[in-house]
Each structure stands twice: as C-alpha cells, then as structure tokens.
C-alpha atoms as a PDB file:
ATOM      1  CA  UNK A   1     -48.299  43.698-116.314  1.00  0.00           C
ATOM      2  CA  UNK A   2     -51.680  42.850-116.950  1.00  0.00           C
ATOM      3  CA  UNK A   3     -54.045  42.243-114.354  1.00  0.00           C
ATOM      4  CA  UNK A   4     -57.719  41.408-113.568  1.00  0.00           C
ATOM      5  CA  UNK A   5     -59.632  40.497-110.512  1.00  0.00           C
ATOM      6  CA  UNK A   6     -63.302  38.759-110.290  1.00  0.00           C
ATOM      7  CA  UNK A   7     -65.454  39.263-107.449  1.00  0.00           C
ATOM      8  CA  UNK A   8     -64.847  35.601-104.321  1.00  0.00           C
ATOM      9  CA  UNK A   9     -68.607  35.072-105.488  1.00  0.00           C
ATOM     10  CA  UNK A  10     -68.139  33.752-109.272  1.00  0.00           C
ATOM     11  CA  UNK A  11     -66.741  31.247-110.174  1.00  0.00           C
ATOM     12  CA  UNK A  12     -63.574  30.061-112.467  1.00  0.00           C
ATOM     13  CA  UNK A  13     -64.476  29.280-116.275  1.00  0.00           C
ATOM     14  CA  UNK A  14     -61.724  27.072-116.267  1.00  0.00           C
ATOM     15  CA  UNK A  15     -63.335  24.424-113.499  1.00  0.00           C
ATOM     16  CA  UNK A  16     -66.409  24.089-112.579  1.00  0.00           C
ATOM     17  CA  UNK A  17     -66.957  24.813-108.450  1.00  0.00           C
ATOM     18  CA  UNK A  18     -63.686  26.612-108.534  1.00  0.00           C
ATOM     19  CA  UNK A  19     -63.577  30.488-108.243  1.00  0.00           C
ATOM     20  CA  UNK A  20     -61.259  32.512-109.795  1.00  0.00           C
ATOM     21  CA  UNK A  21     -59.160  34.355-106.898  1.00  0.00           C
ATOM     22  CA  UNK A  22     -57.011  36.796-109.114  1.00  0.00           C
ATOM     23  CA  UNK A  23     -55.646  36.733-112.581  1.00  0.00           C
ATOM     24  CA  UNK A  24     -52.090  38.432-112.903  1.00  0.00           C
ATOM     25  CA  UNK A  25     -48.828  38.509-114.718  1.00  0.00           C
ATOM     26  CA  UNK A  26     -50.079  35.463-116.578  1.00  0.00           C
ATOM     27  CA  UNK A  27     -51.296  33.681-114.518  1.00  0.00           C
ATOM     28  CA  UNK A  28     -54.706  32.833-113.020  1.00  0.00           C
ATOM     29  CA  UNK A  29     -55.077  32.018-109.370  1.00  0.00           C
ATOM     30  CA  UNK A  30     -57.995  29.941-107.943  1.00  0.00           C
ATOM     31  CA  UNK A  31     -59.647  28.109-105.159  1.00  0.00           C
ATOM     32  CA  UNK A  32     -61.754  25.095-104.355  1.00  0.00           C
ATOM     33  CA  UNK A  33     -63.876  24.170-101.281  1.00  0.00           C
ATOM     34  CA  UNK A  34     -63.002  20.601-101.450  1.00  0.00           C
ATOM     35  CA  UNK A  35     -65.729  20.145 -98.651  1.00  0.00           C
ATOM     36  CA  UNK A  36     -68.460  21.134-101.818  1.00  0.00           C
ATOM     37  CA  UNK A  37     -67.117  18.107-104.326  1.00  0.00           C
ATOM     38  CA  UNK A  38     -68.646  14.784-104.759  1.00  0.00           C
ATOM     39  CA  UNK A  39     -65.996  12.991-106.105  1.00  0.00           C
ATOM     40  CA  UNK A  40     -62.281  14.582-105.992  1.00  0.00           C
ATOM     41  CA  UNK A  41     -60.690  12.245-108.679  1.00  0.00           C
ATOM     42  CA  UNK A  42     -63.122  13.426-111.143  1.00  0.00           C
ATOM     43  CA  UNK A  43     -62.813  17.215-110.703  1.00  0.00           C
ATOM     44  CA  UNK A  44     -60.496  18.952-113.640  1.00  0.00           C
ATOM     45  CA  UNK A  45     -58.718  21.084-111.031  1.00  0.00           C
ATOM     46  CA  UNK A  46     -57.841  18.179-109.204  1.00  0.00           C
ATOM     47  CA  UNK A  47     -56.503  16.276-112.258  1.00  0.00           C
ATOM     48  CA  UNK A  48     -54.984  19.169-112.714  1.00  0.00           C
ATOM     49  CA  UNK A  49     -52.804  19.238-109.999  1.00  0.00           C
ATOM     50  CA  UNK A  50     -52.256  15.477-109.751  1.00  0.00           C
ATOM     51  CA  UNK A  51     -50.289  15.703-113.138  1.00  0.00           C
ATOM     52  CA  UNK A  52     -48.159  18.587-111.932  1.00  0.00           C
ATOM     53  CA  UNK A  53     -47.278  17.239-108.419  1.00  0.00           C
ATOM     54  CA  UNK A  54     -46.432  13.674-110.513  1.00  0.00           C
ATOM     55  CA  UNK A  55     -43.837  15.994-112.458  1.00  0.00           C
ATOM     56  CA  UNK A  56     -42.603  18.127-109.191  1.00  0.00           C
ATOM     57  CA  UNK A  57     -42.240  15.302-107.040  1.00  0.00           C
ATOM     58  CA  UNK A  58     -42.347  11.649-106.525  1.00  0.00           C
ATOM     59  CA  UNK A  59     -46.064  11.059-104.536  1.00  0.00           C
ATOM     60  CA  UNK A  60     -46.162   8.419-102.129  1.00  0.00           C
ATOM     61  CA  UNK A  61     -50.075   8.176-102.142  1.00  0.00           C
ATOM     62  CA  UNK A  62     -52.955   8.666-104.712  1.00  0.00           C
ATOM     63  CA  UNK A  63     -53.494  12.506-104.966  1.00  0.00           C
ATOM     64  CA  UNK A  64     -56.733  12.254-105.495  1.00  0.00           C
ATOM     65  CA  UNK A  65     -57.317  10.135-102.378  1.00  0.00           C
ATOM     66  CA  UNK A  66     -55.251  12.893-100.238  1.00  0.00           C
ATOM     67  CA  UNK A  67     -56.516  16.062-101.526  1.00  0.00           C
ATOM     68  CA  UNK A  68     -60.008  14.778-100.804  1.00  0.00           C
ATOM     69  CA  UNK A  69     -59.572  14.879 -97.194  1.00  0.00           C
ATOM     70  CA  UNK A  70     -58.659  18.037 -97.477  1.00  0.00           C
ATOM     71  CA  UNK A  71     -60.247  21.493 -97.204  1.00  0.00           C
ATOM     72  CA  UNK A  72     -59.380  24.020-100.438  1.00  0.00           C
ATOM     73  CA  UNK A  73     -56.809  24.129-102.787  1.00  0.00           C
ATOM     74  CA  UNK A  74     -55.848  26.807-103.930  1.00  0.00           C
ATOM     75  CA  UNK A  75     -54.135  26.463-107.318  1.00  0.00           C
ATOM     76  CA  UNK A  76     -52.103  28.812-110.035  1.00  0.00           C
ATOM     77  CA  UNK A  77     -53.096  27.998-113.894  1.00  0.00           C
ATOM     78  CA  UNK A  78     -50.431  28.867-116.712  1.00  0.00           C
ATOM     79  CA  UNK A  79     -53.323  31.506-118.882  1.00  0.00           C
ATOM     80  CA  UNK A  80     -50.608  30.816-121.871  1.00  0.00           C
ATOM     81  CA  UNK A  81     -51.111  27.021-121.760  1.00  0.00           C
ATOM     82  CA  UNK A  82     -53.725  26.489-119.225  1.00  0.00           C
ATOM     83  CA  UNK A  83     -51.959  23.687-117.245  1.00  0.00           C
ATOM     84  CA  UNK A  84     -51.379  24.118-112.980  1.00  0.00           C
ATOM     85  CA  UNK A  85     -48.016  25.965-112.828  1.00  0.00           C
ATOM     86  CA  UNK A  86     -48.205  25.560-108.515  1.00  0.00           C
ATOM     87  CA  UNK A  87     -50.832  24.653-105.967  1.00  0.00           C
ATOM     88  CA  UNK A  88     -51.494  24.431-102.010  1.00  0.00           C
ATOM     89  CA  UNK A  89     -53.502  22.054-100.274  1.00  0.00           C
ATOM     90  CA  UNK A  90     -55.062  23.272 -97.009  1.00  0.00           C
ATOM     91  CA  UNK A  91     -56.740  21.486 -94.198  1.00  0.00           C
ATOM     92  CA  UNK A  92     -58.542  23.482 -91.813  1.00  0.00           C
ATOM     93  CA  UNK A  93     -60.473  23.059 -88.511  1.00  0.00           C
ATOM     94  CA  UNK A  94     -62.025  24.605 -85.081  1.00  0.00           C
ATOM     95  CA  UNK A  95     -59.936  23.297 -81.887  1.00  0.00           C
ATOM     96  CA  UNK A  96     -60.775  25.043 -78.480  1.00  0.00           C
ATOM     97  CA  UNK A  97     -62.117  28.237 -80.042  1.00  0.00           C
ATOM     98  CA  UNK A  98     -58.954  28.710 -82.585  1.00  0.00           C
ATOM     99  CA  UNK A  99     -58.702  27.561 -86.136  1.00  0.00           C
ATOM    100  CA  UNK A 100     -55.878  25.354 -86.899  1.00  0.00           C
ATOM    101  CA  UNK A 101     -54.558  25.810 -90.514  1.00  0.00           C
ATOM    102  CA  UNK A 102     -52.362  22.963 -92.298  1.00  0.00           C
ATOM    103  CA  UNK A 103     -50.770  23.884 -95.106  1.00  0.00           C
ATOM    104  CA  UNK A 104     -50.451  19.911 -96.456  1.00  0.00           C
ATOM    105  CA  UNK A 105     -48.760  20.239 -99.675  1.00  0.00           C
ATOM    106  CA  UNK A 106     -47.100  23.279-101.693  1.00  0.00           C
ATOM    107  CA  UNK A 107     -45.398  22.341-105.395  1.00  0.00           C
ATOM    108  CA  UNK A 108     -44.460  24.499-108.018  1.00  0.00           C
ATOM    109  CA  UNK A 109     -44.243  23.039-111.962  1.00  0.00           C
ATOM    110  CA  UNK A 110     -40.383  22.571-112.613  1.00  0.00           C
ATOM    111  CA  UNK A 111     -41.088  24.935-115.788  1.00  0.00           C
ATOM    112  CA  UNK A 112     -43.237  27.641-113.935  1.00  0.00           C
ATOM    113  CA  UNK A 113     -39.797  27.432-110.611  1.00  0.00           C
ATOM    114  CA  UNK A 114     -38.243  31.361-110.269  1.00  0.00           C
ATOM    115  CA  UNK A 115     -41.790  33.103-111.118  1.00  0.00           C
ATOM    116  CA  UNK A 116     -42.565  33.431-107.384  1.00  0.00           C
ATOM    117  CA  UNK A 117     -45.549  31.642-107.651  1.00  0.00           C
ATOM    118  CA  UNK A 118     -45.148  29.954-104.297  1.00  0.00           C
ATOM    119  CA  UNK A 119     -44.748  32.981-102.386  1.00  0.00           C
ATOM    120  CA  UNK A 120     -48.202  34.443-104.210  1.00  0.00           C
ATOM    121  CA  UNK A 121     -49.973  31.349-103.647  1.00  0.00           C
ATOM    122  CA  UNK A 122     -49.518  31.581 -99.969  1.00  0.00           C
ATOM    123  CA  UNK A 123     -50.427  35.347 -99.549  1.00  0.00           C
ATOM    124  CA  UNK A 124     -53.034  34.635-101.135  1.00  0.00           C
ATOM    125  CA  UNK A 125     -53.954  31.654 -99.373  1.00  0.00           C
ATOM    126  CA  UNK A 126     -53.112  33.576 -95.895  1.00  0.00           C
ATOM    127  CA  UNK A 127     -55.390  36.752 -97.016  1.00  0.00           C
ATOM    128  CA  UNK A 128     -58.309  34.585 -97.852  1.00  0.00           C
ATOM    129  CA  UNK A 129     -58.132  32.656 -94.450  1.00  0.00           C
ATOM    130  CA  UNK A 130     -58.027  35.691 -93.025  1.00  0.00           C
ATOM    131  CA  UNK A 131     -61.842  36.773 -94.519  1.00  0.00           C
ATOM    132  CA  UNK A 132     -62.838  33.445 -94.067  1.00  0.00           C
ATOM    133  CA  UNK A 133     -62.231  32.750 -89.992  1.00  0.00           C
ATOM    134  CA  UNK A 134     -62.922  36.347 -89.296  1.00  0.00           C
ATOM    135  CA  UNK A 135     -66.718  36.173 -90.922  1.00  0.00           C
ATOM    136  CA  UNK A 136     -66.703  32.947 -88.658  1.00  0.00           C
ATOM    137  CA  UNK A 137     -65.679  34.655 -85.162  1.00  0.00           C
ATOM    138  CA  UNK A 138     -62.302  33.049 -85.125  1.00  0.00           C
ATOM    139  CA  UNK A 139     -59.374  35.625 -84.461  1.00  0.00           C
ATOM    140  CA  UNK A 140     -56.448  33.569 -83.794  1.00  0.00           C
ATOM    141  CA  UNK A 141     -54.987  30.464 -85.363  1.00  0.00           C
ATOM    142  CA  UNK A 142     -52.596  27.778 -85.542  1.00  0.00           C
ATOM    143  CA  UNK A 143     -50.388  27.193 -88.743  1.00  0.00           C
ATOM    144  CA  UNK A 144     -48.980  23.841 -89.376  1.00  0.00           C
ATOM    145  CA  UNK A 145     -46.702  23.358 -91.836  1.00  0.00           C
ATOM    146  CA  UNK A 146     -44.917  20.238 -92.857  1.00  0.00           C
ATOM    147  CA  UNK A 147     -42.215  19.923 -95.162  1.00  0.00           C
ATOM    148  CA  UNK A 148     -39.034  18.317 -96.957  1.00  0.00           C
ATOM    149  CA  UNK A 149     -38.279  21.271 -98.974  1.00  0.00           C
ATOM    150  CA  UNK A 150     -35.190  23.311 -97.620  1.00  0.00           C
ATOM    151  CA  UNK A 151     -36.592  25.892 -99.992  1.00  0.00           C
ATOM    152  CA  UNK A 152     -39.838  25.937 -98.101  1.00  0.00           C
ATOM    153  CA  UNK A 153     -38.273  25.429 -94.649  1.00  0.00           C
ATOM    154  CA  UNK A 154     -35.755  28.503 -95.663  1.00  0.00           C
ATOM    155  CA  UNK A 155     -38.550  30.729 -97.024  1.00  0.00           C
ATOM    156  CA  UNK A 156     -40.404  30.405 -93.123  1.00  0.00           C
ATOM    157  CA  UNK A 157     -37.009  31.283 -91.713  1.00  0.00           C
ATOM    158  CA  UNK A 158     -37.206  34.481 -93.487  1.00  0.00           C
ATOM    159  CA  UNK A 159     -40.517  35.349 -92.679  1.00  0.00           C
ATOM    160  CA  UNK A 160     -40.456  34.346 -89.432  1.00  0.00           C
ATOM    161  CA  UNK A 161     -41.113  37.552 -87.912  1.00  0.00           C
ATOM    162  CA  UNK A 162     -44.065  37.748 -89.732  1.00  0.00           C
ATOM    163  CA  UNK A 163     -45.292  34.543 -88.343  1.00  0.00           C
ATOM    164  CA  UNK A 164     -44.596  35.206 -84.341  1.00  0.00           C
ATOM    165  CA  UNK A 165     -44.565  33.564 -82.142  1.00  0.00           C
ATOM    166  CA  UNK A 166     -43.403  30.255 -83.327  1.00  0.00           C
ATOM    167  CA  UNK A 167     -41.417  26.793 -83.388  1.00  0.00           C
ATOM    168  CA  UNK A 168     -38.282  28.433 -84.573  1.00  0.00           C
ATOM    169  CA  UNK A 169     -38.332  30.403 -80.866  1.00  0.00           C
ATOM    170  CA  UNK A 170     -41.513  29.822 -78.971  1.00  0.00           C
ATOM    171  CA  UNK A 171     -41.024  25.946 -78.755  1.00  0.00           C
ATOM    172  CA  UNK A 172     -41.953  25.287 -75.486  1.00  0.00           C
ATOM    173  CA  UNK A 173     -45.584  26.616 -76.082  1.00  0.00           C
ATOM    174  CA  UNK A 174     -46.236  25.188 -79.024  1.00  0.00           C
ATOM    175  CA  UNK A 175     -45.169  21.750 -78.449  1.00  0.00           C
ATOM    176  CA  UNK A 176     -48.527  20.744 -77.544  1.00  0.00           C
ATOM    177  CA  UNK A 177     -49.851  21.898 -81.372  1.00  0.00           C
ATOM    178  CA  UNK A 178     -47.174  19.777 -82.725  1.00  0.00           C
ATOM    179  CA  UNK A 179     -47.709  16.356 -80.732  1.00  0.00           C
ATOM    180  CA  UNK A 180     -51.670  16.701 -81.012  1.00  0.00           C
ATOM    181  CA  UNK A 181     -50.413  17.360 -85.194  1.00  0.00           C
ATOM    182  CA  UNK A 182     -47.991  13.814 -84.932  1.00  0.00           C
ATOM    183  CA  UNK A 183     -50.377  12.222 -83.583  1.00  0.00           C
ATOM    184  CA  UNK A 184     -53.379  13.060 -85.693  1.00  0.00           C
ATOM    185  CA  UNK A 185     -51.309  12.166 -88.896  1.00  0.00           C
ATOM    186  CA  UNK A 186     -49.774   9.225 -87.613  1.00  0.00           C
ATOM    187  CA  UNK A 187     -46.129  10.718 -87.765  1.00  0.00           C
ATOM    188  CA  UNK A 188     -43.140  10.399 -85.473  1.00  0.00           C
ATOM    189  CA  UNK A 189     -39.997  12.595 -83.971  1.00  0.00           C
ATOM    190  CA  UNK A 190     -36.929  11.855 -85.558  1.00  0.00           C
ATOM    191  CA  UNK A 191     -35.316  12.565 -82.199  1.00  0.00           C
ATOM    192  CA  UNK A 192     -37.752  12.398 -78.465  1.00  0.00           C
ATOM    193  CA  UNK A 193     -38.513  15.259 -77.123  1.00  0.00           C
ATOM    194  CA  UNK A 194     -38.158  17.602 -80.345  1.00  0.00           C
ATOM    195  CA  UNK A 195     -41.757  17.339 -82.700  1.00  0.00           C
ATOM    196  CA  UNK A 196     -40.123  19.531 -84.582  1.00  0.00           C
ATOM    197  CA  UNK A 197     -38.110  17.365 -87.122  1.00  0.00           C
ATOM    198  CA  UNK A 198     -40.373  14.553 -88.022  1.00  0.00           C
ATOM    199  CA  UNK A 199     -38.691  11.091 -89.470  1.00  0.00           C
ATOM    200  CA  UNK A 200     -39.463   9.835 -92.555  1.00  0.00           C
ATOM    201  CA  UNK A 201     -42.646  11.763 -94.037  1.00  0.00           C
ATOM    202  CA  UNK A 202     -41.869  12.413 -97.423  1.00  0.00           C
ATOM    203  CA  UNK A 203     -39.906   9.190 -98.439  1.00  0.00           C
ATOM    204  CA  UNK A 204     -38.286   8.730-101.946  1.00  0.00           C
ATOM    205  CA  UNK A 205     -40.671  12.065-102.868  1.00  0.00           C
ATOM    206  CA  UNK A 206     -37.258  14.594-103.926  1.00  0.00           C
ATOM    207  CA  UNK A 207     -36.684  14.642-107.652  1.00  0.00           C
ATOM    208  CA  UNK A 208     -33.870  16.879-107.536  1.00  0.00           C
ATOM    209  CA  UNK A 209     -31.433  16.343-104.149  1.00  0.00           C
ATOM    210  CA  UNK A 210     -30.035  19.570-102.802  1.00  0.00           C
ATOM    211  CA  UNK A 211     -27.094  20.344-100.289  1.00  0.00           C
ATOM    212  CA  UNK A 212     -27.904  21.881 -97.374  1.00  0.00           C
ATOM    213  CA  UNK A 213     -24.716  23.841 -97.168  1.00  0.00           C
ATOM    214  CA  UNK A 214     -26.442  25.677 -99.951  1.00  0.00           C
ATOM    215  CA  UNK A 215     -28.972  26.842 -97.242  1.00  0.00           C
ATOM    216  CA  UNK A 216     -26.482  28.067 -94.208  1.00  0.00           C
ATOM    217  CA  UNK A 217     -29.371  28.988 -91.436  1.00  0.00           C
ATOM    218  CA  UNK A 218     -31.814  25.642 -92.461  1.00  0.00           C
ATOM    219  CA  UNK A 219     -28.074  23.796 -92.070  1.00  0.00           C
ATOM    220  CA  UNK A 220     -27.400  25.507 -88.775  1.00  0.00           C
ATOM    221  CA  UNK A 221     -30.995  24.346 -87.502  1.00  0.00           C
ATOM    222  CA  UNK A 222     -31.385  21.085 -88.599  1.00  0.00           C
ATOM    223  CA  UNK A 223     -29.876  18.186 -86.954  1.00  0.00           C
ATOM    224  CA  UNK A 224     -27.104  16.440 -87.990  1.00  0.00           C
ATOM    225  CA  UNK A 225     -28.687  12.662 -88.706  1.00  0.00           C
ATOM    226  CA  UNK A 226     -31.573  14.833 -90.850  1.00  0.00           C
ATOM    227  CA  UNK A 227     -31.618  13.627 -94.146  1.00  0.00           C
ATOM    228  CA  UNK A 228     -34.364  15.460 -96.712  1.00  0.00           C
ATOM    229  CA  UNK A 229     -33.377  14.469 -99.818  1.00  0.00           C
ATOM    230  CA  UNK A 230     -33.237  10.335 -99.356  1.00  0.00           C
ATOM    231  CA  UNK A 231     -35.428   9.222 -96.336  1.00  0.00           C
ATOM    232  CA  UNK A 232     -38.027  12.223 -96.060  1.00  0.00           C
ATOM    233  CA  UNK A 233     -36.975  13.644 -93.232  1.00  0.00           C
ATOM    234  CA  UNK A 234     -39.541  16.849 -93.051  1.00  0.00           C
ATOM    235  CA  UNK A 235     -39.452  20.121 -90.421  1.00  0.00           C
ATOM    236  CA  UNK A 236     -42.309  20.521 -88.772  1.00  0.00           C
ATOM    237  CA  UNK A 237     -43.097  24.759 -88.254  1.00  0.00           C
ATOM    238  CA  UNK A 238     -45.863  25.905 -86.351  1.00  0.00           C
ATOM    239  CA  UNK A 239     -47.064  29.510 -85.819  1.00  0.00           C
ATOM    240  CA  UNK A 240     -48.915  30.991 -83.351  1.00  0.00           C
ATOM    241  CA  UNK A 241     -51.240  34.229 -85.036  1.00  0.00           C
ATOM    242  CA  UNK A 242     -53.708  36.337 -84.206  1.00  0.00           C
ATOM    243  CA  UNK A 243     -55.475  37.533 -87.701  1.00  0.00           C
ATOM    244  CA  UNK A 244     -55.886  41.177 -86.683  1.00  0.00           C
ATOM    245  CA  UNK A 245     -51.816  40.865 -86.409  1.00  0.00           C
ATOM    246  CA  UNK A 246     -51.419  38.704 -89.926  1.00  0.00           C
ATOM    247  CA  UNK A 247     -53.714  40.547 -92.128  1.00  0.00           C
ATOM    248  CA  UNK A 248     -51.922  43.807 -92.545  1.00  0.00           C
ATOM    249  CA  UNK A 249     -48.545  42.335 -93.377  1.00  0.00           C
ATOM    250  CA  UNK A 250     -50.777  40.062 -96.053  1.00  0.00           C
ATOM    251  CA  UNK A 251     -52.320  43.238 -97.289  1.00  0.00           C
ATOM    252  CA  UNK A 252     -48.905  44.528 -97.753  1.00  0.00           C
ATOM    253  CA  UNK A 253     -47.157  41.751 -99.443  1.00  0.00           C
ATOM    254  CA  UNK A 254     -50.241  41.271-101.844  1.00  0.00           C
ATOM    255  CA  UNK A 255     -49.656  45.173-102.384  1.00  0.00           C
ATOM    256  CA  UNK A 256     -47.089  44.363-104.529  1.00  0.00           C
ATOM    257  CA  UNK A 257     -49.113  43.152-107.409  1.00  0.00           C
ATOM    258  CA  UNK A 258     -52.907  44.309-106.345  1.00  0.00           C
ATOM    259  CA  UNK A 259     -54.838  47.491-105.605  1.00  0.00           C
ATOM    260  CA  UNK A 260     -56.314  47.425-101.988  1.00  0.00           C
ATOM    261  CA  UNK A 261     -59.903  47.248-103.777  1.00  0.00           C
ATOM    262  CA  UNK A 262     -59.372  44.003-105.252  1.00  0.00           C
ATOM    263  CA  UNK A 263     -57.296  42.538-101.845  1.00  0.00           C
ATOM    264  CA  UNK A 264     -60.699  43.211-100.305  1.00  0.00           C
ATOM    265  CA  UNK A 265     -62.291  40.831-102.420  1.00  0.00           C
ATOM    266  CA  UNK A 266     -60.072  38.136-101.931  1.00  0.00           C
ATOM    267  CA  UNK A 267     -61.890  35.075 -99.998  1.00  0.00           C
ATOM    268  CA  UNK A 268     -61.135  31.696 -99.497  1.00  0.00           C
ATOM    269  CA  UNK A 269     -65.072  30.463 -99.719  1.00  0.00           C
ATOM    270  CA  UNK A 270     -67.575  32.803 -99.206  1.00  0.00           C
ATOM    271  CA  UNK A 271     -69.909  29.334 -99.373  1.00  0.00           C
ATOM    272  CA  UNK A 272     -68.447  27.862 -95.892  1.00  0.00           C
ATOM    273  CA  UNK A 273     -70.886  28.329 -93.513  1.00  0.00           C
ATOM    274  CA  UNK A 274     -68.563  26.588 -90.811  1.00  0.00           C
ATOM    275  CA  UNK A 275     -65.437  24.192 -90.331  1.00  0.00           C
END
C-alpha cells in the first residue's frame, strides 16, 4: 500500500483552503476550516460533498446552508476518480473551560461502503482535535454525536470503552450535555426523561432501510416505538474525554496505516487561533 503524508501547514491541490491530511491506500484525506470560507456553496470541497451526501442519503436541508455553520470537514477523495468517497462535518466550541465536539454528519459514497473509510475519517478527525484543543489549553471535551445510522450507533457501542465515560453508562452525568445539545438544535426526546433517543431528526433521509435484528446490542438498547429507517428517529451518544486519555488509543488505531512521524503531523487547523 502506497502511502504519503504532507506536512498540516500546506495545503490540498485538489481545493483551494483545504489541506491535505494524509494520502493512503488510494485515497486522499483532507480538511477545511469552514470558519476561513467566504461563501460555502461556492467552495469545490463543499460541492463535493453535497453530491455525495445527495447519493448516500436523502438531505432534508441545503448542504451548503448546513455545512456553513459548521466548523471543518474533514473529507476522503477517491485519488482514482477524484470524487468524495466519505466526509465528516464537525462543529466545535469552548463551554465552561471544555471543548464540546459535534460530530454533525458522517456519510460514506455507496460505491466507496466496506473500505473502512468511516472508521479512518474519524481517527483522523479525533487525532487532529486532539493537536488542535491541546495547542489551545483545552484538555477535556465533550463529544456529541447524533445519528440514524444503526451502523454508526453500533460502531460507538464497540468502541465504547474507548470513549469513557459516556451515555451508554454514565447517563446521569451527562444528561445535562445532552439537554443543553436538544435545546441548542431545536430537537426533542422521543420519550421524557431519556435525551438520549431523539424523535424525528433525520426524517425520510434512509435510502436503504435496515432491520435492527441485524444489529442484536443497538436492538437490545433502543426502545421499542424507535423507528430509524421511516421517521428519523436518531440516538443521541455523548462522551465524556480527557485528551491526554484519547490520544494514545488514536495514535494506536492510526498505527495501523501510519508511521508515528507522520501521526505527529496530523492537525485539524494549525490556522485557528481560537473557537
């Protein structure tokens, strides 16, 4: 397997303002600070991804419009055909002296599904957040993450204790992330008293309905009125991390396909001064 690595300092020739993260088994990973564009709908990497979420999913709302609200996305280009294979949208901020990460939106190309692109993407993401918040004095974090997929929602199952403390035990302490989360985006429990399974937030979006006997512990957790595949219905996982804790099992997941010398260089935006 081929693989090549550019310093977090230059930049993508691909798209312009995007740097080029990593480049490996065929495909080249990247980032943009959406904080640094004018005008999101005109960017190539966000056109990019627009086309690729329209053919991995249904969108309820303008892409364009969304992902500009955002902070980065981080997205995977096919080198063979250069077309997004997968991307994540993240929203980040500063709330009482911790960061609080969102992952918004995670999709993987129907033709790029099996290459574990999803699972790169997000080391990736998590190692580069990791440089990022520590250069800017911030050593623990919340991660949000919001979603309809019972591939996703499995996927945090398994790595759960990885990402400890959280919703799937800790629930009591984190309820208060996951209200002040509802009620910043507008969404609402499916049942009171449990944030944790949030009605109705992807509606319509599921091309491709899935059973979820097929998924025995997301089955076992969810409950039984919760209905992905039709209404929307989304889990709602939050994690509790201090970086000095994440960062080593990052460093050993990216391990896999990178030398510790070019793990080092991976950064989200070496240009963001501040969230």
């Amino acid at each position: 397997m081929s693989l090549s690595v550019r310093t977090s300092a230059q930049e993508s020739t691909a798209d312009p303002d995007a740097e080029l993260l990593i480049s490996a088994g065929g495909y080249a990973y990247h980032v943009l600070d959406l904080a640094t564009i004018a005008d999101p709908a005109a960017h190539p990497a966000v056109q990019r991804c627009a086309s690729m979420e329209t053919a991995a999913w249904n969108p309820q709302s303008d892409f364009a419009e969304y992902v500009g609200k955002c902070s980065f996305l981080l997205y995977a280009i096919c080198e063979a055909d250069d077309t997004a294979a997968a991307f994540i949208a993240l929203t980040v901020w500063q709330q009482d002296g911790r960061a609080v990460v969102v992952g918004e939106e995670a999709m993987v190309h129907p033709d790029h599904r099996g290459a574990g692109l999803s699972s790169r993407a997000g080391w990736l993401a998590i190692q580069g957040l990791v440089a990022l918040l520590s250069r800017l004095g911030l050593h623990q974090a919340y991660g949000v993450v919001l979603t309809c997929s019972p591939v996703l929602m499995d996927m945090l199952w398994r790595y759960r204790s990885a990402l400890s403390p959280n919703s799937f035990g800790t629930q009591e302490a984190l309820a208060p992330v996951a209200y002040s989360y509802l009620e910043r985006f507008g969404y609402r429990p499916l049942t009171a008293g449990a944030p944790w399974f949030v009605a109705g937030a992807f509606p319509g979006c599921t091309k491709q309905a899935r059973d979820r006997k097929d998924f025995p512990a997301i089955d076992a957790l969810l409950p039984a009125e919760f209905d992905y595949n039709t209404r929307g219905d989304s889990l709602l996982f939050v994690c509790d991390v201090k970086l000095a804790g994440i960062a080593p099992f990052a460093t050993m997941m990216l391990r896999q396909w990178c030398t510790p010398e070019q793990i080092a260089r991976i950064d989200l935006s070496p240009r963001r001064a501040a969230l």
